[in-house]
Protein backbone atom coordinates (compact mmCIF):
# COMPACT_ATOMS: atom_id res chain seq x y z
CA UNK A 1 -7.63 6.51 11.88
CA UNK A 2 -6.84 8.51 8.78
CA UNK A 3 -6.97 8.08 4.90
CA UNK A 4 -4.14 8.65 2.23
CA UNK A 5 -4.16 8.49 -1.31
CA UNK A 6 -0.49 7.45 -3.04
CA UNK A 7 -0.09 6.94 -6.46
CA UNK A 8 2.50 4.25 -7.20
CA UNK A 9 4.27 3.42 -10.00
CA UNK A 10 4.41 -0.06 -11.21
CA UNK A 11 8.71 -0.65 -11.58
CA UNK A 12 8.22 -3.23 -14.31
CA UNK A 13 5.26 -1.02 -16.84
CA UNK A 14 5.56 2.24 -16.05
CA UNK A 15 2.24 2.24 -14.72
CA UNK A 16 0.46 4.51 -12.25
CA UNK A 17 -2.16 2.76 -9.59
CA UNK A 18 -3.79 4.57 -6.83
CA UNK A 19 -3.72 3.29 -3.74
CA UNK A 20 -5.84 3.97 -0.54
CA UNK A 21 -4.54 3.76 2.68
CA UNK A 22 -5.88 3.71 6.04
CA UNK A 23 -3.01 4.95 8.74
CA UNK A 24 -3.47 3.69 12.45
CA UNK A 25 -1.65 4.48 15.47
CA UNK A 26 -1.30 1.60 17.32
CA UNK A 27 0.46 2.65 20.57
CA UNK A 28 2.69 5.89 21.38
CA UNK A 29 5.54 4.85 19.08
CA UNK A 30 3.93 2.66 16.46
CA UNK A 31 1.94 3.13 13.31
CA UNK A 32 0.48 0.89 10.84
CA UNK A 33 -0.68 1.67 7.06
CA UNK A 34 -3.32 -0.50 5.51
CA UNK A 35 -3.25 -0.33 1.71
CA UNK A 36 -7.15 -1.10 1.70
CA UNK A 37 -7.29 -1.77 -2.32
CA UNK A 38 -4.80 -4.27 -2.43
CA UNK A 39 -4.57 -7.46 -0.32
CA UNK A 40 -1.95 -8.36 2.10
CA UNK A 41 -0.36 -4.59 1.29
CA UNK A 42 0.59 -2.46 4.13
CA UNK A 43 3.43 -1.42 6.07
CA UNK A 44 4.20 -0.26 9.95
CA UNK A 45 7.01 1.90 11.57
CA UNK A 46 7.74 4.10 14.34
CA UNK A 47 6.47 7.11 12.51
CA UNK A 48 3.09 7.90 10.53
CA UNK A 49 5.46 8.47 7.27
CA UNK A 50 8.13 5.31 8.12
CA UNK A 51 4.46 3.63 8.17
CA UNK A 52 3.34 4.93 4.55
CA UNK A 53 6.75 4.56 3.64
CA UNK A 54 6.70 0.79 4.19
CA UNK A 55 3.36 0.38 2.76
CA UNK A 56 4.42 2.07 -0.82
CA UNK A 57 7.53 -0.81 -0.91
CA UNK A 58 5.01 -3.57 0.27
CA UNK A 59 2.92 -2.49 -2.64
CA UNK A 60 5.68 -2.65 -4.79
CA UNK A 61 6.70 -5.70 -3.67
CA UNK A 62 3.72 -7.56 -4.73
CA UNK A 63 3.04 -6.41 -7.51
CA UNK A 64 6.39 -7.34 -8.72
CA UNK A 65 5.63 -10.73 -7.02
CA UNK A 66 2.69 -10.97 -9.19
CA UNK A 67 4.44 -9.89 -12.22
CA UNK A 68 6.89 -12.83 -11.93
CA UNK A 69 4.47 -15.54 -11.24
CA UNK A 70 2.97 -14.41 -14.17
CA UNK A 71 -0.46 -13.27 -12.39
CA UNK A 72 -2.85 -10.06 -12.35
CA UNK A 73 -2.61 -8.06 -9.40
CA UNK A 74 -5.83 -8.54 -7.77
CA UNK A 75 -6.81 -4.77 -7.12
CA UNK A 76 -10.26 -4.05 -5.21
CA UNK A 77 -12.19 -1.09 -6.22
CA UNK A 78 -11.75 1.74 -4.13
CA UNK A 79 -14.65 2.09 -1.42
CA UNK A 80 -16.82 5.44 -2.60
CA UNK A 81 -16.66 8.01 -0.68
């Protein structure tokens, strides 16, 4: 398992969040990316970056999702390292 930082901008405020990820390889030809800070965030593909890749539109996904329905994103704090 590895780790990854991203910074992603929020499309709607211009804001920057950090995001952890934790990157898995789940067989030969498939990878998964956890975004550990935000729930229900992640992303999967047939490379380690088509994996991260995913994850950074699932994370903007929501929090547009959120934005609409009128709701805080409901960020965890970031495990210390």
């Amino acid at each position: 398992m590895k780790t990854a930082n991203l910074r992603i901008e929020n499309p709607i405020t211009g804001e920057n969040y950090e995001c952890q990820l934790s990157v898995i390889q789940d067989s030969e030809r498939s990878w998964s990316a956890i975004v550990v800070n935000l729930p229900g965030a992640g992303g999967c593909g047939d490379t380690e970056q088509e994996a991260i890749d995913d994850a950074k539109r699932s994370v903007v996904g929501l929090i547009e999702s959120y934005a609409e329905d009128g709701v805080d994103v409901p960020w965890c704090p970031l495990p210390i390292e």
